[in-house]
C-alpha atoms as a PDB file:
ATOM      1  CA  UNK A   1      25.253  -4.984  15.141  1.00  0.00           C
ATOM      2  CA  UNK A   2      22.243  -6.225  13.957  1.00  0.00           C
ATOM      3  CA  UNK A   3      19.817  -3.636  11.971  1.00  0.00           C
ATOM      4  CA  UNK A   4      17.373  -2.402  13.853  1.00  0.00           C
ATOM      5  CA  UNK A   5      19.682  -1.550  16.957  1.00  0.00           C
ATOM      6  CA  UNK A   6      22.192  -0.033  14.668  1.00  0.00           C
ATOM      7  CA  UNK A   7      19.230   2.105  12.670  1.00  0.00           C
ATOM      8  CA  UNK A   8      17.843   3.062  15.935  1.00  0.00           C
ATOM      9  CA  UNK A   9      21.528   4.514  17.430  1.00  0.00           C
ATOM     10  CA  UNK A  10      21.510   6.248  14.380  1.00  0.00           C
ATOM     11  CA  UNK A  11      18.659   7.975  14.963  1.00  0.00           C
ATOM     12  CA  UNK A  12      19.511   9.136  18.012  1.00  0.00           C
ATOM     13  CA  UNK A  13      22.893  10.483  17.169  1.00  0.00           C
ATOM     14  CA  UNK A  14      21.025  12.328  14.280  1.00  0.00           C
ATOM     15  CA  UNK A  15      18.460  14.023  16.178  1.00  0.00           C
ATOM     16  CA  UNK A  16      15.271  12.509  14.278  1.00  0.00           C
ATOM     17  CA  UNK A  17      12.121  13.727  15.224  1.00  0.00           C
ATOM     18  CA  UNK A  18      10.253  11.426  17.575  1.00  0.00           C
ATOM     19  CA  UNK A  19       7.025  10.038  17.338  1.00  0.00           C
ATOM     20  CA  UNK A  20       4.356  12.271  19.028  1.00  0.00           C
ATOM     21  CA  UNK A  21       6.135  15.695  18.449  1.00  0.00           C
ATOM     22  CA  UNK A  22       4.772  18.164  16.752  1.00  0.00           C
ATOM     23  CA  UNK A  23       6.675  17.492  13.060  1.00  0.00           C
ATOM     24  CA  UNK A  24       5.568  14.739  13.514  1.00  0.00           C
ATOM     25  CA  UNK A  25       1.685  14.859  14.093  1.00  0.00           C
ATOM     26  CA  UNK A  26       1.416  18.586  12.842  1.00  0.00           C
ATOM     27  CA  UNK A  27      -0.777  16.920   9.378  1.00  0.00           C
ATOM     28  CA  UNK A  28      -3.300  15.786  11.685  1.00  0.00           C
ATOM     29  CA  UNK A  29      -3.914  11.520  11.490  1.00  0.00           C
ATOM     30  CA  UNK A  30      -3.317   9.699   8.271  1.00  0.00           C
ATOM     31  CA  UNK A  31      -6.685   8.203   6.888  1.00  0.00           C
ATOM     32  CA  UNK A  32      -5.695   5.387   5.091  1.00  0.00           C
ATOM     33  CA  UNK A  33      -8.554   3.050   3.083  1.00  0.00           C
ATOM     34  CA  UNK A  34      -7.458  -0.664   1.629  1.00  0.00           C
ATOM     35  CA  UNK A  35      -9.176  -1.892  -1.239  1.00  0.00           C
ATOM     36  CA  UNK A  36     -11.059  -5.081  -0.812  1.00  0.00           C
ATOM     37  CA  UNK A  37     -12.998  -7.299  -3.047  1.00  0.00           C
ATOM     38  CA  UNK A  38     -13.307 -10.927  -4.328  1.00  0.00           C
ATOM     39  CA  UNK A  39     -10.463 -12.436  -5.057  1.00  0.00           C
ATOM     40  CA  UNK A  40      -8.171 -10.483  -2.996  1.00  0.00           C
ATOM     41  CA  UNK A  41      -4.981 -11.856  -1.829  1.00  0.00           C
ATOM     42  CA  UNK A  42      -4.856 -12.120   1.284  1.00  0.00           C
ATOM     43  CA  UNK A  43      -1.372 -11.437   2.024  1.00  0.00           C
ATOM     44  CA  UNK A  44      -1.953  -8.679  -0.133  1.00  0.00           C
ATOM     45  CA  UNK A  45      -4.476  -6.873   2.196  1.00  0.00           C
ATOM     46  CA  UNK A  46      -3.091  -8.341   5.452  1.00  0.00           C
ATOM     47  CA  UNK A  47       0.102  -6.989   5.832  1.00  0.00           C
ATOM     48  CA  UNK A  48      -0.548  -3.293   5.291  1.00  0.00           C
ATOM     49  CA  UNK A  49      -3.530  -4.158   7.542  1.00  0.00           C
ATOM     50  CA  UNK A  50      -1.457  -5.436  10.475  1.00  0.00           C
ATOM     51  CA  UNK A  51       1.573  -2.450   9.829  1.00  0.00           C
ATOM     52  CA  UNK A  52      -1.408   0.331   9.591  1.00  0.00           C
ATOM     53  CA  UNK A  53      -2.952  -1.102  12.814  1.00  0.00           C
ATOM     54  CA  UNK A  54      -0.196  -0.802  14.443  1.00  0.00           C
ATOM     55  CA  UNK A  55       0.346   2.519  13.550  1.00  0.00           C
ATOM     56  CA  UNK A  56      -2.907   3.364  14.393  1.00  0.00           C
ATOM     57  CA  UNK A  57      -1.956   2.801  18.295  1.00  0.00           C
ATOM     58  CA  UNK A  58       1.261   5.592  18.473  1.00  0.00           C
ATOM     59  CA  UNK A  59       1.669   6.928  14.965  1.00  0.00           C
ATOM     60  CA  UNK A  60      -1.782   8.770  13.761  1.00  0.00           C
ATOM     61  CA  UNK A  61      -2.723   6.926  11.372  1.00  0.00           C
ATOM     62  CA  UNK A  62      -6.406   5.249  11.012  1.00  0.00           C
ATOM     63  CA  UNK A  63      -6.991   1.993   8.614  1.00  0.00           C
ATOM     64  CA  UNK A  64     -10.375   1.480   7.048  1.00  0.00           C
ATOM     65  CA  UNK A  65     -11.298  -1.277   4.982  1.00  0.00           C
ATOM     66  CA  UNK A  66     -13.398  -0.428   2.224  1.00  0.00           C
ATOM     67  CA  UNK A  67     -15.363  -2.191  -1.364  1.00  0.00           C
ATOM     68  CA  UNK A  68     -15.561  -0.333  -4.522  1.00  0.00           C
ATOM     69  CA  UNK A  69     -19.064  -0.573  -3.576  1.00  0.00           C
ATOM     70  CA  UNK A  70     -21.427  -0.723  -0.974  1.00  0.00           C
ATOM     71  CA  UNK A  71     -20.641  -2.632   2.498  1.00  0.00           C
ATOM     72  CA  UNK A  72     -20.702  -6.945   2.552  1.00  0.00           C
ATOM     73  CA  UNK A  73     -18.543  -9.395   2.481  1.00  0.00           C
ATOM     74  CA  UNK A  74     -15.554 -10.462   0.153  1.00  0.00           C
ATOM     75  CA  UNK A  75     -14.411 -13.907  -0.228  1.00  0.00           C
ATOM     76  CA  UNK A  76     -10.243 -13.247  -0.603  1.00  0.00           C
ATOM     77  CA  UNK A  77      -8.216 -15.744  -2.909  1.00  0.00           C
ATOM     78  CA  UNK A  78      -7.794 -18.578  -0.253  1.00  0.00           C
ATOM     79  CA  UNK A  79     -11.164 -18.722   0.863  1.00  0.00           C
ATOM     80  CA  UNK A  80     -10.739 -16.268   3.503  1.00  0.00           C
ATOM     81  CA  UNK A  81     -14.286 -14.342   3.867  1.00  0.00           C
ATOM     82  CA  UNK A  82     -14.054 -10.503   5.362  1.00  0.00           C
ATOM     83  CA  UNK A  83     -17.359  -8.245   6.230  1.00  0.00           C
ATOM     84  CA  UNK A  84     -16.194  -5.275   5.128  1.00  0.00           C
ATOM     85  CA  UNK A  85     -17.827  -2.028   6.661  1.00  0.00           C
ATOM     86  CA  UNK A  86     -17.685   0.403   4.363  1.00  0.00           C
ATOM     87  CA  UNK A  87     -17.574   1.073   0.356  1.00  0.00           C
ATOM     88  CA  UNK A  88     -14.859   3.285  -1.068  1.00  0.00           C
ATOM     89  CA  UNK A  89     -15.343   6.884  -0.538  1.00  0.00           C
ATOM     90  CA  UNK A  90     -12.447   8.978  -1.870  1.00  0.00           C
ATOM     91  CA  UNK A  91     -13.178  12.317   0.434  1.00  0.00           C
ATOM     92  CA  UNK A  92     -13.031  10.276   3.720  1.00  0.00           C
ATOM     93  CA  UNK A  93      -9.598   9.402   2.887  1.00  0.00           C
ATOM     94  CA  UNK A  94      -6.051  10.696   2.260  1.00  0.00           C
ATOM     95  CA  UNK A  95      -4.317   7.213   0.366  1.00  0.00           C
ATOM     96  CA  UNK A  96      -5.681   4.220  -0.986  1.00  0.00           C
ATOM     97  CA  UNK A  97      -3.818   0.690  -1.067  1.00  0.00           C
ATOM     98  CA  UNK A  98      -4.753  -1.685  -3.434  1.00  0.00           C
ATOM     99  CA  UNK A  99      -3.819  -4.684  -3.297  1.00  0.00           C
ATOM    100  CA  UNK A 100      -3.255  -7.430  -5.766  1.00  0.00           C
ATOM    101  CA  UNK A 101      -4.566 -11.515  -6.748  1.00  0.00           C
ATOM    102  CA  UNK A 102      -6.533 -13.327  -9.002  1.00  0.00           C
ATOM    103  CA  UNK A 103      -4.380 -11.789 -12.202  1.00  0.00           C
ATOM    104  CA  UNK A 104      -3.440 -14.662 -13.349  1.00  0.00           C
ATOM    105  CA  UNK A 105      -6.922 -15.672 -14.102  1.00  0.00           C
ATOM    106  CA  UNK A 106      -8.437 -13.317 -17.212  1.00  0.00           C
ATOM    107  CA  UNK A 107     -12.314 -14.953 -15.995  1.00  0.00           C
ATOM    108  CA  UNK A 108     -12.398 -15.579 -11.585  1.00  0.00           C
ATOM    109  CA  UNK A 109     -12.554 -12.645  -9.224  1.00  0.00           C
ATOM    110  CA  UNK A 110      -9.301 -11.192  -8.252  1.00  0.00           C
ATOM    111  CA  UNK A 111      -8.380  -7.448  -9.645  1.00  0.00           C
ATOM    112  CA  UNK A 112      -9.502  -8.371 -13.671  1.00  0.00           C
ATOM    113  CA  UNK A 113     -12.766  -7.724 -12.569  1.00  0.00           C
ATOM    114  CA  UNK A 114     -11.190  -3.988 -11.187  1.00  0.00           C
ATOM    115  CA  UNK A 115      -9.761  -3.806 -14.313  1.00  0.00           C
ATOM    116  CA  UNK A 116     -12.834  -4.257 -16.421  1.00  0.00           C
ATOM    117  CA  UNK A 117     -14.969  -1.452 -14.420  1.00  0.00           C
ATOM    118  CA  UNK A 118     -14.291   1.452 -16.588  1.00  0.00           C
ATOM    119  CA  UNK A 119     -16.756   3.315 -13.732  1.00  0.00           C
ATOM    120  CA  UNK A 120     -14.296   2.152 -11.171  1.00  0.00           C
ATOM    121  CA  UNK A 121     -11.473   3.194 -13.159  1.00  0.00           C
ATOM    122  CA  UNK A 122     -12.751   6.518 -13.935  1.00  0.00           C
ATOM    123  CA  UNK A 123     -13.205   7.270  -9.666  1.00  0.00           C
ATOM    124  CA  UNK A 124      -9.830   6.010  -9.269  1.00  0.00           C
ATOM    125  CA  UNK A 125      -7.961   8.089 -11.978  1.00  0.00           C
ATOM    126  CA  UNK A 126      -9.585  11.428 -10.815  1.00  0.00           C
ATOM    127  CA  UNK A 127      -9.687  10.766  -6.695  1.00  0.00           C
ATOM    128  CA  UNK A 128      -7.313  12.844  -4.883  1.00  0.00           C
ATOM    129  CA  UNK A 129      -5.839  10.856  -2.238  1.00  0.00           C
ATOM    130  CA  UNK A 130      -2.326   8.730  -2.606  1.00  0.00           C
ATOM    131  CA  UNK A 131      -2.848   5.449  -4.488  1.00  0.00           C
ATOM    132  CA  UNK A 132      -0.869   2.664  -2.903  1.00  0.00           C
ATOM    133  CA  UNK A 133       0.138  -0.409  -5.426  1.00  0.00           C
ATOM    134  CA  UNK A 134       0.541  -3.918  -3.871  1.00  0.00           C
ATOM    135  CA  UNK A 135       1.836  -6.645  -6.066  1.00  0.00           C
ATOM    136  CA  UNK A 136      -0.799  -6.719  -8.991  1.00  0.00           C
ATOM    137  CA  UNK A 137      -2.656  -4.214  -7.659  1.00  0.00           C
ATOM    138  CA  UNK A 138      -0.447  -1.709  -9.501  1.00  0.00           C
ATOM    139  CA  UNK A 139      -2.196  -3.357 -12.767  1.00  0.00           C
ATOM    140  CA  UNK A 140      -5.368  -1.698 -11.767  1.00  0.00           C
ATOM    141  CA  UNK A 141      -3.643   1.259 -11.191  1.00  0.00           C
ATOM    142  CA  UNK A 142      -2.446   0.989 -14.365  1.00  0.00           C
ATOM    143  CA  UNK A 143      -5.227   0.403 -15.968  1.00  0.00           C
ATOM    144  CA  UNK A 144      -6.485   3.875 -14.394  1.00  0.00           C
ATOM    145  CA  UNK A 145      -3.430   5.421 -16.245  1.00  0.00           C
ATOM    146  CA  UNK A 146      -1.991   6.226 -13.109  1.00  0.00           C
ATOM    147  CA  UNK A 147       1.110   4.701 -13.665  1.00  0.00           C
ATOM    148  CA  UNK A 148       2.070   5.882 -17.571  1.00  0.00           C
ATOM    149  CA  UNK A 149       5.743   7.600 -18.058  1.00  0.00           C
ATOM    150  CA  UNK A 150       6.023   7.491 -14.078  1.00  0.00           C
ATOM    151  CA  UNK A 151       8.417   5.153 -12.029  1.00  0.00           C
ATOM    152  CA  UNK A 152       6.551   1.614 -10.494  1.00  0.00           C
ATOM    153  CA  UNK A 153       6.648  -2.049 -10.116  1.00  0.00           C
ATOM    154  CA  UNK A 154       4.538  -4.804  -9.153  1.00  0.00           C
ATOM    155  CA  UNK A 155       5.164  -8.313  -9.141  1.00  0.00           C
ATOM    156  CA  UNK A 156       7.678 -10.096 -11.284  1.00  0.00           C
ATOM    157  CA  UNK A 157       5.112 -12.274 -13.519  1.00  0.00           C
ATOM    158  CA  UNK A 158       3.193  -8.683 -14.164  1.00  0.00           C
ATOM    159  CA  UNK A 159       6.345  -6.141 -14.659  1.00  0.00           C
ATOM    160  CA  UNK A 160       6.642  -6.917 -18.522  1.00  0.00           C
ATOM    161  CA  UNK A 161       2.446  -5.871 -19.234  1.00  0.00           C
ATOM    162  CA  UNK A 162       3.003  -2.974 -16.741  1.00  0.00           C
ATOM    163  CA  UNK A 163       5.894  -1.758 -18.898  1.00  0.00           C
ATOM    164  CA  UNK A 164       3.709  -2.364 -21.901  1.00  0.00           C
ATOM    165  CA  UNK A 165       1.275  -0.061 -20.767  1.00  0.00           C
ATOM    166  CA  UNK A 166       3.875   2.668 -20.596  1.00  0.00           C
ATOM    167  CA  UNK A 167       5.085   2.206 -16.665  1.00  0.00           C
ATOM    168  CA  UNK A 168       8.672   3.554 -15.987  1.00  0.00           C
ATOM    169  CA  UNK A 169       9.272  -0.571 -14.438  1.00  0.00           C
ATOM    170  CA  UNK A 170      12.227  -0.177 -11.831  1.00  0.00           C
ATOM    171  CA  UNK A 171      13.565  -3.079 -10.190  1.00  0.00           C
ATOM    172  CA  UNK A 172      12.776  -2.400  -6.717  1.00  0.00           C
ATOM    173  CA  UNK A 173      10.810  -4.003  -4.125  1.00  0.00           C
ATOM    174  CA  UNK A 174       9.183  -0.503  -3.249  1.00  0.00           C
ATOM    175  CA  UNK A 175       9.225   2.641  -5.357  1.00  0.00           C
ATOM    176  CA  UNK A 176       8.000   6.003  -4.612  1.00  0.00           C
ATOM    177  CA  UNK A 177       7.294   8.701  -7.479  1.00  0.00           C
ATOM    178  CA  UNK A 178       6.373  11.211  -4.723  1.00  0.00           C
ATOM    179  CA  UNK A 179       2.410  10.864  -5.244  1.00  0.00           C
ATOM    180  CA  UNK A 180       2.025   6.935  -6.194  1.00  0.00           C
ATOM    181  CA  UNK A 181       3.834   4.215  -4.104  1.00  0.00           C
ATOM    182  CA  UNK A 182       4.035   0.762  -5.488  1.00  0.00           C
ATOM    183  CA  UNK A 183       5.713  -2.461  -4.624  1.00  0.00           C
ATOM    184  CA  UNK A 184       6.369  -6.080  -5.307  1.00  0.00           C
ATOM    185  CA  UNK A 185       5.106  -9.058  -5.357  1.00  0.00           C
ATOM    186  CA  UNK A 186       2.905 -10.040  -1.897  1.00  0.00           C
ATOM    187  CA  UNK A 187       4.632  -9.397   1.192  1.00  0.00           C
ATOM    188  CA  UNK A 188       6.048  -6.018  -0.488  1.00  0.00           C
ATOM    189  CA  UNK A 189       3.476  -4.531   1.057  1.00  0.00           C
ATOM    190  CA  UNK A 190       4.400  -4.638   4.738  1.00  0.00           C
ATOM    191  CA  UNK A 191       7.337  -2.898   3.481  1.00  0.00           C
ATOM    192  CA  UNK A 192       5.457  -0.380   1.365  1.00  0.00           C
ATOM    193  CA  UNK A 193       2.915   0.163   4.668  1.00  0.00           C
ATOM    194  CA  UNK A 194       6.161   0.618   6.749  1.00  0.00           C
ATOM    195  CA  UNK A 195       7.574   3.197   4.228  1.00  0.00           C
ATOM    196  CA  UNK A 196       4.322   5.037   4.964  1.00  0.00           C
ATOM    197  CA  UNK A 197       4.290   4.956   8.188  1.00  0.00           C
ATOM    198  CA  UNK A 198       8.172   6.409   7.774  1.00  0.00           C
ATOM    199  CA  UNK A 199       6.837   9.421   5.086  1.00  0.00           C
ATOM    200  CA  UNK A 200       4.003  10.331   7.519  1.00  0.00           C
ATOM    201  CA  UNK A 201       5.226   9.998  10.953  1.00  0.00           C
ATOM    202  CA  UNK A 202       8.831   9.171  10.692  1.00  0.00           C
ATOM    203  CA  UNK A 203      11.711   6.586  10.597  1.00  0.00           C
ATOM    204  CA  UNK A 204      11.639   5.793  14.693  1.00  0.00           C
ATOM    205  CA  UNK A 205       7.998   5.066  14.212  1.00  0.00           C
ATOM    206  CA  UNK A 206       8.766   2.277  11.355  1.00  0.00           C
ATOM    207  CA  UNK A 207      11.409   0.981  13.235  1.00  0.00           C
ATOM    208  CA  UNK A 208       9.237   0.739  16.172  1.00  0.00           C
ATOM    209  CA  UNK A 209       6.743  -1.678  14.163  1.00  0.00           C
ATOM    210  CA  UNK A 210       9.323  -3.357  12.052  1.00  0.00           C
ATOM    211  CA  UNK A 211      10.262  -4.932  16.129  1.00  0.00           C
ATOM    212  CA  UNK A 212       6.855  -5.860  16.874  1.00  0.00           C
ATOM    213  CA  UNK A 213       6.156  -7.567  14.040  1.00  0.00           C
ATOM    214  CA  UNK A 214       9.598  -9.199  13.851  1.00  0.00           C
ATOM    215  CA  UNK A 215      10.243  -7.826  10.527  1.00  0.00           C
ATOM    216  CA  UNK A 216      12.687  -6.766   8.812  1.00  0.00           C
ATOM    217  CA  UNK A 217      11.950  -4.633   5.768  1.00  0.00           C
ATOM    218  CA  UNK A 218      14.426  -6.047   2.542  1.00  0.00           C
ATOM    219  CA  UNK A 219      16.487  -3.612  -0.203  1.00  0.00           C
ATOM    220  CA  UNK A 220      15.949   0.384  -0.632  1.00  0.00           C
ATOM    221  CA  UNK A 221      13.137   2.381  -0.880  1.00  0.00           C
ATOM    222  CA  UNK A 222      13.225   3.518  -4.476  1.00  0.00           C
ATOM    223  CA  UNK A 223      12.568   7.526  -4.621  1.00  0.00           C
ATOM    224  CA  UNK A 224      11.711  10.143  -7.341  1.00  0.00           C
END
C-alpha cells in the first residue's frame, strides 16, 4: 500500500482530528516569518516557503518573508534575487525559520555574516517565538546559544562544529526539543515545514500537502 494511502486509512480508523475543527484551529492562525538575506540558499528558503503556502490556503497558517533588517532585496546563493517586504519583527510572529548557505565560505554572504552580528544574535536569543533550523541555519542558532545541552542537527559537513559548541547532535533528518525544531541538510526543510504544519494543525493536514507537492517526507521525526 503505498504511504500516503496507508497513513491516511490510518487516520481515519483512529479518529484524528480534521483540518478545520475546532482542535484544530482553536490557537488562532500560525504566523510564521523565514529569514532571508544574502547568501541564502535557496532551497533552503523555498521549500518551507512552498509547504507554508500551502498551508496558508486550508491549514491557518500565514508565511511572511522577512530581513534582519529593513525591507529590499536579497541576492540568494545561486543568484536568485527576492524583494523582500518586511524586516524581522519578533512580536508579529509566533516561529522563525532560518535557513542555511554560504557556511562554507568564512568571508561571502551566506549565514557567517548572521553569525558575526552579535546585535542580531542578541534579538534572536531573547525573541519569544519558535526558532526553526534549516541545514546551516541551525549554526546561527547556535551561535545565539539556542542550541547548547539541547537535542539538534543541521547538515552533515556542520554537525561536528555544532557539537563543538555544546549541541546535543542526533542523527536525524528532523529533531524537535519541544521549543526549537531543526533539520538537515537542504531539502530537510520541507520536511521540517511539514512537521509544523502536523504540530499546529494536524497529521491529515501534512498529508494533504505531502500529495500536492508529490512528496514524500524521509525517516522519523526526532522528539524530546
Amino acid at each position: 500500500m503505498e504511504r500516503r494511502t496507508f497513513l491516511s486509512a490510518s487516520l481515519l480508523s483512529a479518529g484524528a482530528v480534521a483540518v478545520g475543527s475546532p482542535e484544530a484551529s482553536a490557537t488562532g492562525p500560525l504566523r510564521v516569518q523565514v529569514l532571508m538575506f544574502d547568501g541564502v540558499e535557496e532551497q533552503d528558503f523555498a521549500g518551507p516557503v512552498e509547504v507554508l503556502g500551502q498551508a496558508a490556503n486550508f491549514a491557518g497558517v500565514q508565511v511572511t518573508q522577512v530581513t534582519t533588517g529593513e525591507p529590499g532585496r536579497v541576492t540568494a546563493r545561486f543568484g536568485t534575487r527576492i524583494d523582500v517586504p518586511t524586516g524581522w519583527s519578533p512580536q508579529d510572529a509566533d516561529v522563525l525559520v532560518v535557513p542555511g548557505g554560504g557556511y562554507a565560505d568564512k568571508t561571502g554572504p551566506g549565514v557567517n555574516r548572521l553569525i558575526a552580528d552579535e546585535g542580531f544574535l542578541a534579538r534572536l536569543a531573547a525573541a519569544d517565538v519558535l526558532p526553526v533550523g534549516v541545514c546551516t541555519g541551525v549554526m546561527v542558532l547556535s551561535a545565539a546559544g539556542l542550541t547548547r545541552g539541547r537535542p539538534c542537527t543541521t547538515h552533515s559537513r556542520a554537525k561536528a562544529d555544532l557539537a563543538a559548541q555544546g549541541g546535543l547532535v542526533v542523527d536525524a533528518r528532523v529533531v524537535d526539543d519541544g521549543t526549537l525544531i531543526t533539520a538537515g541538510g537542504v531539502t530537510s526543510g520541507i520536511d521540517a515545514a511539514l512537521w509544523l504544519v502536523e504540530r499546529h494543525a494536524g497529521a491529515k493536514a501534512a498529508l494533504r500537502i505531502e500529495a500536492v507537492l508529490e512528496h514524500e517526507r524521509r525517516g522519523t521525526v526526532w522528539r524530546a
